[in-house]
Structure formats: structure tokens, C-alpha cells
N, C-alpha and C. Protein backbone atom coordinates (compact mmCIF):
# COMPACT_ATOMS: atom_id res chain seq x y z
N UNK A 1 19.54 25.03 5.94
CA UNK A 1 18.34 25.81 6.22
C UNK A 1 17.22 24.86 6.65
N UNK A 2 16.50 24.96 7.49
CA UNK A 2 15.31 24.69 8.07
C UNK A 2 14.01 25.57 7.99
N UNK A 3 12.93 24.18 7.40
CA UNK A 3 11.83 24.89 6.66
C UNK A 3 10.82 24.43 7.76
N UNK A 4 10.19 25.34 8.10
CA UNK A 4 8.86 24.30 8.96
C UNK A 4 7.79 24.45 7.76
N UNK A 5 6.73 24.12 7.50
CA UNK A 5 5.61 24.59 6.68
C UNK A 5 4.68 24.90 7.05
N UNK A 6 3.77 25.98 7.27
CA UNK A 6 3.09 27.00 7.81
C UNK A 6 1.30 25.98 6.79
N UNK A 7 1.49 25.49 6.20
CA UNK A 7 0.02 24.92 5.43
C UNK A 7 0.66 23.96 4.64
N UNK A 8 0.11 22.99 4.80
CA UNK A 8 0.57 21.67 4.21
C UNK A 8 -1.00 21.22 3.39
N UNK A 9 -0.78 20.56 1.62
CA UNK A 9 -1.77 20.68 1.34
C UNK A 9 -1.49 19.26 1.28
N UNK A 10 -2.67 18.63 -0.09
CA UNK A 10 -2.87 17.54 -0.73
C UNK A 10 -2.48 17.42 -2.21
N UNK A 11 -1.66 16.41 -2.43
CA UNK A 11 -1.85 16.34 -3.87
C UNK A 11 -1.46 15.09 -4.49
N UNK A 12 -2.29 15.03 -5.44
CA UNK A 12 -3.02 13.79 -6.18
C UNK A 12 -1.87 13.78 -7.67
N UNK A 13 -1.11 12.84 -7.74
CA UNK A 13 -0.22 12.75 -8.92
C UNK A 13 -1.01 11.42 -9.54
N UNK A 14 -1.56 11.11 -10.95
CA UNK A 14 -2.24 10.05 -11.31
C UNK A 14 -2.45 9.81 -12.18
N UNK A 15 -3.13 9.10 -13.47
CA UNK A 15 -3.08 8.89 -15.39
C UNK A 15 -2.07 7.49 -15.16
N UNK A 16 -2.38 7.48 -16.57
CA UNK A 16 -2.10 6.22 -17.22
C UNK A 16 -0.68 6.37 -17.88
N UNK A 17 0.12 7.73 -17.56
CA UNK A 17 1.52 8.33 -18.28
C UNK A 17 2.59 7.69 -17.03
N UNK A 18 3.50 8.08 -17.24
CA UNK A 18 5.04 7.80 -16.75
C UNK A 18 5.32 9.29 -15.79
N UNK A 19 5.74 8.44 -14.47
CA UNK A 19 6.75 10.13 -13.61
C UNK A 19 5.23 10.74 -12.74
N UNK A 20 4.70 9.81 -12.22
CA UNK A 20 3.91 9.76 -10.96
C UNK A 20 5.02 9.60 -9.91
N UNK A 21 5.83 8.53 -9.89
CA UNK A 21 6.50 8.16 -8.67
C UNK A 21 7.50 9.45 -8.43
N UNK A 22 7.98 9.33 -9.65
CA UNK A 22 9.28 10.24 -10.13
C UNK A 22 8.79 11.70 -9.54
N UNK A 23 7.58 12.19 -10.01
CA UNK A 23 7.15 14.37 -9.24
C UNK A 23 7.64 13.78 -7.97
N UNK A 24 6.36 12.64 -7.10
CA UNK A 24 6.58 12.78 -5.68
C UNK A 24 8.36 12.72 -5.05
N UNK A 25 8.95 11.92 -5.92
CA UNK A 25 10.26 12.01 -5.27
C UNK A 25 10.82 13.14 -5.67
N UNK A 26 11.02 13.85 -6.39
CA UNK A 26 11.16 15.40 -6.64
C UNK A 26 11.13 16.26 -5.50
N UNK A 27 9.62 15.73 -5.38
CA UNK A 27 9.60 16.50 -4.23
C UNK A 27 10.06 16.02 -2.78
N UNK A 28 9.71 15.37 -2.51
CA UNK A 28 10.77 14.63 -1.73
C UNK A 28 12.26 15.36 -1.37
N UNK A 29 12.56 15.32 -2.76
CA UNK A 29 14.06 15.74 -2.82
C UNK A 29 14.46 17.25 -2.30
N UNK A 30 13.56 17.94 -3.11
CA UNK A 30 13.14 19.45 -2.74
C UNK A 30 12.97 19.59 -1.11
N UNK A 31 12.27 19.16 -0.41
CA UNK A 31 11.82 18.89 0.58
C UNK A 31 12.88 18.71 2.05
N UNK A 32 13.64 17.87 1.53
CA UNK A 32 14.65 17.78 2.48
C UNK A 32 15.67 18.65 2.04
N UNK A 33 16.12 19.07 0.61
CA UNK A 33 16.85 20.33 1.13
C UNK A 33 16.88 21.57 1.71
N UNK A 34 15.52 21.19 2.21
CA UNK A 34 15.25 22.39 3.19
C UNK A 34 15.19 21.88 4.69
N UNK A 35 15.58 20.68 5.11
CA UNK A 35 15.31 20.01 6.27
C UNK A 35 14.41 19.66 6.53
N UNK A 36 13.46 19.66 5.65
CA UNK A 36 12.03 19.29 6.16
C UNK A 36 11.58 17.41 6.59
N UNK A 37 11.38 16.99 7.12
CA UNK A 37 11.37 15.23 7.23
C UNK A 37 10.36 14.65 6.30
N UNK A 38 10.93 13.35 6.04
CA UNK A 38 9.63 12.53 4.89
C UNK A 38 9.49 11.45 5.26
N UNK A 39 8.15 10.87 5.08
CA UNK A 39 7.86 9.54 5.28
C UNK A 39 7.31 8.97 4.52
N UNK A 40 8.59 8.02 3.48
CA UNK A 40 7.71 7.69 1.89
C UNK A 40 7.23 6.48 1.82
N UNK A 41 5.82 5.88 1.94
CA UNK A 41 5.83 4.35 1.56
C UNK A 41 5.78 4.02 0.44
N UNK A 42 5.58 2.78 -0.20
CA UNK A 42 5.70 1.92 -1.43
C UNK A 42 4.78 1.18 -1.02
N UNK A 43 3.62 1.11 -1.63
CA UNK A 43 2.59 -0.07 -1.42
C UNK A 43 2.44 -1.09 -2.41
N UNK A 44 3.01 -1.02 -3.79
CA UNK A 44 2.66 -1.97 -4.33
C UNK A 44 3.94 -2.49 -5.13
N UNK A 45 5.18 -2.55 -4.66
CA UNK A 45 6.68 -2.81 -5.22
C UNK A 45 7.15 -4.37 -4.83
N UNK A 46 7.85 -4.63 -5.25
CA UNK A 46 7.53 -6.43 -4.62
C UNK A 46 8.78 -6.47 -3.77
N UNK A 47 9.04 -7.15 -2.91
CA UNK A 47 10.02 -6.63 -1.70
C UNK A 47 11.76 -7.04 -2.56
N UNK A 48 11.53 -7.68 -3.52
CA UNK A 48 13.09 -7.63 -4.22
C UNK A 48 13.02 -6.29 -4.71
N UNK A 49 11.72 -5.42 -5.32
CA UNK A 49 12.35 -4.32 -5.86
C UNK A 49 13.35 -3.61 -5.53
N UNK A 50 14.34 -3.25 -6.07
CA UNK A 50 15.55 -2.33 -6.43
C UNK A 50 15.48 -0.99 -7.13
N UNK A 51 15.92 0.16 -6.55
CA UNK A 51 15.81 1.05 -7.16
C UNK A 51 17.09 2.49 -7.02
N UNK A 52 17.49 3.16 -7.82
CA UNK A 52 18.36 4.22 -7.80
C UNK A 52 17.78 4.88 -6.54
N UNK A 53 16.05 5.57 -6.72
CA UNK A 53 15.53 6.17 -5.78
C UNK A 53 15.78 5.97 -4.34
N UNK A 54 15.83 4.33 -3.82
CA UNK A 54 16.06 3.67 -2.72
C UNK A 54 17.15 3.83 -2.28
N UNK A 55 17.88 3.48 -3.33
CA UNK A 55 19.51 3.83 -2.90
C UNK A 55 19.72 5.06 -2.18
N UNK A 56 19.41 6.47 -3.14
CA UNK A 56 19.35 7.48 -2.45
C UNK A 56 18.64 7.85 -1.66
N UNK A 57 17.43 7.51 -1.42
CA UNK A 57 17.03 7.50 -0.04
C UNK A 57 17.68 6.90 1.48
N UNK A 58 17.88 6.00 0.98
CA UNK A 58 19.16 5.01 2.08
C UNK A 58 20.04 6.12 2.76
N UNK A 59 20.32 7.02 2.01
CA UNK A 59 21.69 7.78 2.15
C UNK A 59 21.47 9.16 3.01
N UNK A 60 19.85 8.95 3.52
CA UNK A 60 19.14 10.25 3.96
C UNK A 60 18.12 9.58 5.16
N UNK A 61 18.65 8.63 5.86
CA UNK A 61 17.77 8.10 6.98
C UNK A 61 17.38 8.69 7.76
N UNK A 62 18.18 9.84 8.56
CA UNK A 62 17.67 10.75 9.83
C UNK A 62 16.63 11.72 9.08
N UNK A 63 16.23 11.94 7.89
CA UNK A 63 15.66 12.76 6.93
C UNK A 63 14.59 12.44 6.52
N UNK A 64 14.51 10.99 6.05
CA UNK A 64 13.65 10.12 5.14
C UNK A 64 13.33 8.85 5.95
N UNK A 65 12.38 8.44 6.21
CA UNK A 65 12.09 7.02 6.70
C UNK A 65 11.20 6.48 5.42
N UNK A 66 11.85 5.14 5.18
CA UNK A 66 11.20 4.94 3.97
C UNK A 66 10.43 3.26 4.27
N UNK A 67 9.48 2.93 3.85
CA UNK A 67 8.14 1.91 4.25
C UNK A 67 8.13 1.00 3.40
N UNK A 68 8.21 -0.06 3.41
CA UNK A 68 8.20 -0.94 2.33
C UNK A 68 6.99 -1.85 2.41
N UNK A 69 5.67 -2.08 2.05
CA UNK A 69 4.61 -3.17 1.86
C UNK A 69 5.51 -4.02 2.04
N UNK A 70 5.26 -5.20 3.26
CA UNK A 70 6.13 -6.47 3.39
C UNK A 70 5.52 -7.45 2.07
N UNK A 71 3.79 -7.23 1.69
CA UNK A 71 2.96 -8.46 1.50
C UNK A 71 2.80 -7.54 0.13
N UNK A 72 3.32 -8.32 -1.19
CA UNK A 72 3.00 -8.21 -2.96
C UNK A 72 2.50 -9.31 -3.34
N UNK A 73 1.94 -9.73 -4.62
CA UNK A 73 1.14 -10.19 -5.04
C UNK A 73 0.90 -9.55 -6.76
N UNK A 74 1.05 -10.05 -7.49
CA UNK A 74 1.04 -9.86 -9.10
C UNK A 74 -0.37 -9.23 -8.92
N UNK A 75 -0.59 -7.80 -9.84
CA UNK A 75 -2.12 -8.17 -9.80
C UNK A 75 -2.85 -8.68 -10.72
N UNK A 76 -1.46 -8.51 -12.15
CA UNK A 76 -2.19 -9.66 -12.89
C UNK A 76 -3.12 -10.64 -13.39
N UNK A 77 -2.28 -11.25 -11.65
CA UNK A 77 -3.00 -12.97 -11.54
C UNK A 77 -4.42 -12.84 -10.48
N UNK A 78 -5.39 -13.30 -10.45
CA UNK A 78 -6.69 -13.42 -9.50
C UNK A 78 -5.78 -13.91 -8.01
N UNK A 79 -6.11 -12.90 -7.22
CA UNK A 79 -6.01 -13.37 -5.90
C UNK A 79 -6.95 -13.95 -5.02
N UNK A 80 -5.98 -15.08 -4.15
CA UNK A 80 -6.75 -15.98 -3.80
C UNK A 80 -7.58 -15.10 -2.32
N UNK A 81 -7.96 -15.88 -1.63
CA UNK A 81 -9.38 -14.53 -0.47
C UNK A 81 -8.08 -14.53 0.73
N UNK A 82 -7.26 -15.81 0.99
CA UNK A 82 -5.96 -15.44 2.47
C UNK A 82 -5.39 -14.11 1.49
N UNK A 83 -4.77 -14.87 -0.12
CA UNK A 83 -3.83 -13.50 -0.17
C UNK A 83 -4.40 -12.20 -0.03
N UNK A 84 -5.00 -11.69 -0.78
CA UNK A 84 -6.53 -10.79 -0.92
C UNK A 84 -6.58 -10.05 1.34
N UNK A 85 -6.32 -11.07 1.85
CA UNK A 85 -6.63 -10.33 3.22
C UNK A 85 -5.31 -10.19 3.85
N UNK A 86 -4.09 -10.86 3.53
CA UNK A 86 -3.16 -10.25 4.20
C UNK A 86 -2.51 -8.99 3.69
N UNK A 87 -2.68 -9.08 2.16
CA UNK A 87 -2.03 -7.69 1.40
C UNK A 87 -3.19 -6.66 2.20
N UNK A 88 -4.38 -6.87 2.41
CA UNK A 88 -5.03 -5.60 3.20
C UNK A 88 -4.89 -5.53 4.18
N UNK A 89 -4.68 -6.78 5.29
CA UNK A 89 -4.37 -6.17 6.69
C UNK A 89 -2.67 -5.30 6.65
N UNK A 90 -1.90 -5.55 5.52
CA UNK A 90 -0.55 -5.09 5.24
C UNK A 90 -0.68 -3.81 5.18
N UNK A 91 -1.47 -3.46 4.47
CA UNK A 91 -1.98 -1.80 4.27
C UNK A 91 -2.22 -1.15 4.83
N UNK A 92 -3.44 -2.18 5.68
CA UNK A 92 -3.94 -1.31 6.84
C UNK A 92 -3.43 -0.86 7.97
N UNK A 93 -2.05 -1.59 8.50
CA UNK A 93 -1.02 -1.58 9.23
C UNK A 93 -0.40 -0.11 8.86
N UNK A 94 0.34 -0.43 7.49
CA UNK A 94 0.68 0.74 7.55
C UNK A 94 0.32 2.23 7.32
N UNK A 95 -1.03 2.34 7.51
CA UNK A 95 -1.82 3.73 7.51
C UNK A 95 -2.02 3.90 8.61
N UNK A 96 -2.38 2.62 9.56
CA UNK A 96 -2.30 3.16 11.41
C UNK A 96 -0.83 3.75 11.81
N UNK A 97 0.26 3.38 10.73
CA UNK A 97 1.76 3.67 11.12
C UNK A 97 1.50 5.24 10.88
N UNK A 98 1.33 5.26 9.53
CA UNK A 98 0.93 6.51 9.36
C UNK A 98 0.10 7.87 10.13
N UNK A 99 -0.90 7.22 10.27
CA UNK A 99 -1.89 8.03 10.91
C UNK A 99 -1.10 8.77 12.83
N UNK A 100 -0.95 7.19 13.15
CA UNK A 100 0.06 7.51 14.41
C UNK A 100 1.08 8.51 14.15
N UNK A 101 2.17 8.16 13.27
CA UNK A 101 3.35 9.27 12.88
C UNK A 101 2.53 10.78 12.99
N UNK A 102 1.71 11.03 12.01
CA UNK A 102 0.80 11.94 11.94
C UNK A 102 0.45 12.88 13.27
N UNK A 103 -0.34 12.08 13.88
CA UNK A 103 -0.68 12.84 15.50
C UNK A 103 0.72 13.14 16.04
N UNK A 104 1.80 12.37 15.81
CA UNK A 104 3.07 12.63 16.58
C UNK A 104 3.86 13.40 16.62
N UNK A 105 3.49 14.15 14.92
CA UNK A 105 3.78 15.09 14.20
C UNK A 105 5.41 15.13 14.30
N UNK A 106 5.60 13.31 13.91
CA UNK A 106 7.12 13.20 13.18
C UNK A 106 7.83 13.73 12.10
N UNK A 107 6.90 13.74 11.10
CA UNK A 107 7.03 14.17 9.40
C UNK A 107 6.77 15.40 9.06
N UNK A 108 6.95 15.95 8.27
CA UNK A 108 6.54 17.16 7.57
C UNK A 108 5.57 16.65 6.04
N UNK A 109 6.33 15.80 5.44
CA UNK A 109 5.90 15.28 4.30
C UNK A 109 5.55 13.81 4.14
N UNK A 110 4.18 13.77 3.59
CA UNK A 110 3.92 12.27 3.75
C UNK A 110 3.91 11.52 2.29
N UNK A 111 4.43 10.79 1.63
CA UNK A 111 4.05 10.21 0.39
C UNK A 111 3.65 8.82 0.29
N UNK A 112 2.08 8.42 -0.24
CA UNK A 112 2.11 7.24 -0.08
C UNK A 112 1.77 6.84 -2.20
N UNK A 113 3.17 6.02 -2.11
CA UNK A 113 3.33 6.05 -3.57
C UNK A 113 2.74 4.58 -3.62
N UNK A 114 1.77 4.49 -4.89
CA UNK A 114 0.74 3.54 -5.39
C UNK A 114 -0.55 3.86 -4.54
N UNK A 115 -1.14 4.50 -3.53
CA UNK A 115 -2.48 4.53 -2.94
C UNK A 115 -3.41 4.34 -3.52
N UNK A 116 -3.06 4.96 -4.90
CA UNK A 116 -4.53 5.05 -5.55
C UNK A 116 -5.05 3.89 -6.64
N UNK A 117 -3.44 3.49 -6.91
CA UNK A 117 -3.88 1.65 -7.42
C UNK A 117 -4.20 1.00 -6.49
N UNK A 118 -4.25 0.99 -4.90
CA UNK A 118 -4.89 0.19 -3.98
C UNK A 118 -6.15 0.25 -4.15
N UNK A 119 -6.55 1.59 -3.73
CA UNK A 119 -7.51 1.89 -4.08
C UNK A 119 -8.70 1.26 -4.66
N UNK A 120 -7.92 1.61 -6.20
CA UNK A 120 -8.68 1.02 -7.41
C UNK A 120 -8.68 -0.66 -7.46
N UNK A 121 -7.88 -1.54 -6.60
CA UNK A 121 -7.74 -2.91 -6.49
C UNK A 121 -8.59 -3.15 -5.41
N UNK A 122 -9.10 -2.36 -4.96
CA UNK A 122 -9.86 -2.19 -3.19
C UNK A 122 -9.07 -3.09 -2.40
N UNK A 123 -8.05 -2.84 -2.61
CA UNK A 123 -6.56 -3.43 -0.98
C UNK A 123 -7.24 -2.37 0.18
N UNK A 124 -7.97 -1.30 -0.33
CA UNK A 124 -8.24 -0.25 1.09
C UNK A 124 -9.11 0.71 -0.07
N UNK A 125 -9.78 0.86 1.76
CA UNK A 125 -11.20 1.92 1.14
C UNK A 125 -11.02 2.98 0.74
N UNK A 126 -12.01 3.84 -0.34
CA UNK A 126 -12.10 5.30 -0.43
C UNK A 126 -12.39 6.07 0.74
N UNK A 127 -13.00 5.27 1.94
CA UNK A 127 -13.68 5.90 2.97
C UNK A 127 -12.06 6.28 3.57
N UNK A 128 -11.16 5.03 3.77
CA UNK A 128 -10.06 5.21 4.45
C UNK A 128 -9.20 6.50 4.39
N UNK A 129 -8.89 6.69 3.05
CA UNK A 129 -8.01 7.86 2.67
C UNK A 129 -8.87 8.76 2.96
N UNK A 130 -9.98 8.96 2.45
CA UNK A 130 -10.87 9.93 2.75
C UNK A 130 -10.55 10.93 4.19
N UNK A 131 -10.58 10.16 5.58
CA UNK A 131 -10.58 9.62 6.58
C UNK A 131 -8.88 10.48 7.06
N UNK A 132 -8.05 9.77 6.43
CA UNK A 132 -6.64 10.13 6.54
C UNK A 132 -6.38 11.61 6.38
N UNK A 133 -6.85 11.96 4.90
CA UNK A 133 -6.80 13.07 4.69
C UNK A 133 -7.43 13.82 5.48
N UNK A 134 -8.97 14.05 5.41
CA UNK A 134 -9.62 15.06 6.97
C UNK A 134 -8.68 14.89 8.27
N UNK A 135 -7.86 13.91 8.48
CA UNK A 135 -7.26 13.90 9.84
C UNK A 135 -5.63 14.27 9.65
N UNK A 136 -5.15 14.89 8.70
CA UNK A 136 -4.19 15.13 8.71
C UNK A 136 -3.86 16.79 8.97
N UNK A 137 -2.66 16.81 9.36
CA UNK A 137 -2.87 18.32 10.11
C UNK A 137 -2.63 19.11 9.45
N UNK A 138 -2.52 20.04 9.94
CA UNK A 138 -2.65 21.20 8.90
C UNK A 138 -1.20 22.01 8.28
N UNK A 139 -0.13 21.59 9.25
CA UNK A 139 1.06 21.95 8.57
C UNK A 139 1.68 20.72 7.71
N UNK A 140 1.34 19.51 7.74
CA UNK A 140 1.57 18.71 6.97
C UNK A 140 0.98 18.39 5.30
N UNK A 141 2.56 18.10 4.63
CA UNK A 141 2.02 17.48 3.04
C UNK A 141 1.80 16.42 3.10
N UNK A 142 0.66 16.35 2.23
CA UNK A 142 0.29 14.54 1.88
C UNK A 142 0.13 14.28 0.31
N UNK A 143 0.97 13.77 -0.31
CA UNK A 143 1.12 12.95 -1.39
C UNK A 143 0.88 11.66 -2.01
N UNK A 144 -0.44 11.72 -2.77
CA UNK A 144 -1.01 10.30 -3.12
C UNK A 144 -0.46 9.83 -4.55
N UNK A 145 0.37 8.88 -4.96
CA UNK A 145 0.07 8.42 -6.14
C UNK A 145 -0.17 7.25 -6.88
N UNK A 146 -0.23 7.34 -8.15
CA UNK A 146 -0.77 5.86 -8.63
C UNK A 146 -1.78 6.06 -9.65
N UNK A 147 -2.20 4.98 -10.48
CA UNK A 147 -3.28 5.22 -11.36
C UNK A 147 -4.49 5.12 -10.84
N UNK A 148 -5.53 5.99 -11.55
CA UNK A 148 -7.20 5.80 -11.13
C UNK A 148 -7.48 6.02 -9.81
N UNK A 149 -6.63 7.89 -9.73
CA UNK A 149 -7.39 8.10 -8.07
C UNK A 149 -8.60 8.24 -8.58
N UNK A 150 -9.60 7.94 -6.84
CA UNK A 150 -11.15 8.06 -7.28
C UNK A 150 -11.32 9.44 -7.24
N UNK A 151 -12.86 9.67 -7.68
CA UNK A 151 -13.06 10.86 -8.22
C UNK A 151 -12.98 11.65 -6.62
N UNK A 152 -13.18 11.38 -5.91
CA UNK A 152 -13.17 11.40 -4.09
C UNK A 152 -12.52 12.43 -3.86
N UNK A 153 -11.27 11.34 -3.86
CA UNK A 153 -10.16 11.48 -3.46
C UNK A 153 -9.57 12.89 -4.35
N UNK A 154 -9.88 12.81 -5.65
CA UNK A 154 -9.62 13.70 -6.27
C UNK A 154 -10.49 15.23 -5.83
N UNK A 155 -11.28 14.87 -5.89
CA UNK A 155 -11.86 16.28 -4.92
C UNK A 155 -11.61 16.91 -3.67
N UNK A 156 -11.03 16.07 -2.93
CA UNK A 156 -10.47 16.78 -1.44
C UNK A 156 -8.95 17.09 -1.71
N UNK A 157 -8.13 16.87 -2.88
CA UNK A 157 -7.00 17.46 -2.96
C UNK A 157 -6.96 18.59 -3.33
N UNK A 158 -5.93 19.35 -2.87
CA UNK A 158 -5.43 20.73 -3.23
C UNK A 158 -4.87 21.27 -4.76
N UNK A 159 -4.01 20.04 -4.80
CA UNK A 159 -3.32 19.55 -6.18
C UNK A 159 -3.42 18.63 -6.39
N UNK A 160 -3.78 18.22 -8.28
CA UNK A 160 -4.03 17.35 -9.00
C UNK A 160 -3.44 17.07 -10.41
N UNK A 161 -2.44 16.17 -10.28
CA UNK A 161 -1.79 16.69 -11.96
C UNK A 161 -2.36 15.10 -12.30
N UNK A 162 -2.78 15.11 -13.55
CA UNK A 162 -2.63 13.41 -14.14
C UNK A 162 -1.95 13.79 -15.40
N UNK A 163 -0.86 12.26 -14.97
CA UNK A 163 0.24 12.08 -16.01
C UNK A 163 -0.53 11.41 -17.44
N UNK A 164 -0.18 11.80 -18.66
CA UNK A 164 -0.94 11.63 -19.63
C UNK A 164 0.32 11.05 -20.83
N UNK A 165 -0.10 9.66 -21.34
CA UNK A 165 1.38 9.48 -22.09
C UNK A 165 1.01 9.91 -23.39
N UNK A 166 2.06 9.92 -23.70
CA UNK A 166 1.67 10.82 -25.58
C UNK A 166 3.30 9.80 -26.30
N UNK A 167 3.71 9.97 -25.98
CA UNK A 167 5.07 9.05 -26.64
C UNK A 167 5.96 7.84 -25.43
N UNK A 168 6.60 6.56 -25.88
CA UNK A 168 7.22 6.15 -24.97
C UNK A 168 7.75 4.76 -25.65
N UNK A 169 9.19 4.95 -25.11
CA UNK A 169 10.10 4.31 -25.67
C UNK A 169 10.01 2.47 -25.70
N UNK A 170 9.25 1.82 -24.69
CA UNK A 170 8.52 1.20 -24.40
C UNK A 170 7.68 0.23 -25.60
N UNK A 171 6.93 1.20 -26.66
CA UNK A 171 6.88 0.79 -27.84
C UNK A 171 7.52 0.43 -28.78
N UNK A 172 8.89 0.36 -28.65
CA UNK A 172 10.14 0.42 -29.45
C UNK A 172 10.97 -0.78 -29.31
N UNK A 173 10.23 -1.83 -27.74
CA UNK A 173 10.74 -2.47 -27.48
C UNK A 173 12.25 -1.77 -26.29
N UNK A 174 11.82 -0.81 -25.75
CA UNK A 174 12.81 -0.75 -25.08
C UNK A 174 12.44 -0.27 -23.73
N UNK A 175 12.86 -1.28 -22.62
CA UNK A 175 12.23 -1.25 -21.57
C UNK A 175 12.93 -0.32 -20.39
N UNK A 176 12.32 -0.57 -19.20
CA UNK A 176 12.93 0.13 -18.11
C UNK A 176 14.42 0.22 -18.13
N UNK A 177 15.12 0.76 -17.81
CA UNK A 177 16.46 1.09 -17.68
C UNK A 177 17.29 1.68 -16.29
N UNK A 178 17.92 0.60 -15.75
CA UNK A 178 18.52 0.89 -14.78
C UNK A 178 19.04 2.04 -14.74
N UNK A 179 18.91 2.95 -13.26
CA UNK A 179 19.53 4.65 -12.92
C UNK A 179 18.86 5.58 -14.51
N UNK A 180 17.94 5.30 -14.71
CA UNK A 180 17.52 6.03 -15.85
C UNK A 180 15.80 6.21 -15.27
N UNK A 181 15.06 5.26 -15.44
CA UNK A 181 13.67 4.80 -15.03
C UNK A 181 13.51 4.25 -13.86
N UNK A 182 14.97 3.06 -13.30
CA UNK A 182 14.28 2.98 -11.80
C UNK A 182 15.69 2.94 -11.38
């Protein structure tokens, strides 16, 4: 079955909880079983990251084009002002990718997973997304996530869930878990 989407909104997945990444790929998933196309980036994953998600995305290329940030950086650690400007011209690259795809009206669904920790790291402006969003069309979804969207950003979305943790295994000493968490 083939879905076109007649109104494509906004929505803001965000908090300090677990399964931000996890809704958007949901949907994602949802998404193409209806034929609909996706274009998911990763802005803040370090280019060894590995993931179940990836895998199965791999397996859905004519479907899914998936974006990888070439340029990571701990944020941890204080960045130096070169690193600090290539992780942003990295960004900024790929939102002109974006924005272009956009007018070309390649995608149906857009997800840009971590935006809003850029954001909050100022790798890229509030003005920018701001910007993205007013220029995105009108049958298209756009999917932001990450911690500490701004309050902005949060106001021009359609949908807004923030993930809120209340329990996590994590405390127990028990960490991420392969094909389980990533």
C-alpha cells in the first residue's frame, strides 16, 4: 500500500528519559509500511556507532536514506574553536542536504535525531530550525529529537512528547544492551 500524506506536521520528542530515538524510529517503521520515504539523520553518534536500528535500516535503502554526521567530538570534553567549527560547518551541510531534499520533495518523512542537543550545544541556531521548519512543506513530517528542545522550537511543533525517566536499569549497574537498547 502506498500512503501519500495529505498534512505533514511537526513533532518534538525530548526530556531527560529513554526512547526519544526509539518513538522516531517507530515511526519511521510505521511509515514505510505504508511506502511512504524517510530521511533519517544522526547528528551526534560517533561514526563507529553500531546499531540494531542501522542494521535494519540498511535493509530498506530504496525506502530509507539514512545520514550519518561525518564530524563527533565527546561533548564531555571542552572543544577546541577548529573542532567547535567543523562539527558546525558538518551540520550545516547537512540541513542544506536537507532543506534541498525538501524543495525536491524526495521524502515524505524527515527525522533529524539529536537536533535539539545541537541545539542546546549551539552546533546550530534556534533561528536555523526555526527557519527549516517554516520552510518545510506542507505534506511533509518533520521529526526533531534529543534533549532540551528550546522553548521555540517547542512552540512551532504540532507534537510534543518529553520523555520523563522514573525508573532505569542503568542504576543497577546495568548498561546498554546490544539488540535490546541499541
Amino acid at each position: 500500500m502506498i500512503l501519500k500524506l495529505k498534512k505533514g506536521l511537526v513533532q518534538v520528542y525530548t526530556g531527560n528519559g529513554k526512547g526519544k530515538t526509539s518513538a522516531a524510529l517507530g515511526l519511521i517503521m510505521r511509515a514505510m509500511g505504508y511506502g511512504l520515504k524517510v530521511y533519517f539523520v544522526q547528528f551526534l553518534k560517533p561514526p563507529e556507532y553500531f546499531s540494531g536500528e542501522l542494521a535494519t535500516l540498511g535493509r530498506f535503502k530504496s525506502q530509507c536514506q539514512v545520514v550519518r554526521c561525518p564530524v563527533y567530538y565527546s561533548l564531555f570534553k571542552p572543544l577546541s574553536a577548529e573542532q567547535r567549527k567543523e562539527w558546525e560547518k558538518a551540520i550545516f551541510n547537512i540541513l542544506g542536504e536537507v532543506r534541498e531534499s525538501m524543495k525536491k520533495n524526495r521524502y515524505d518523512v524527515y527525522v533529524l535525531d539529536e537536533i535539539n542537543n545541537c541545539l542546546s550545544k549551539e552546533l546550530v541556531s534556534t533561528v536555523e530550525i526555526l527557519d527549516l521548519i517554516r520552510q518545510k512543506p506542507a505534506h511533509v513530517e518533520l521529526v526533531l529529537t534529543g534533549r532540551h528542545a528550546p522553548l521555540a522550537v517547542i512552540r512551532q511543533a504540532d507534537l510534543v512528547t518529553r520523555m520523563e525517566p522514573i525508573k532505569h536499569p542503568f542504576k543497577k549497574g546495568i548498561y546498554a544492551r546490544k539488540g535490546i537498547e541499541y
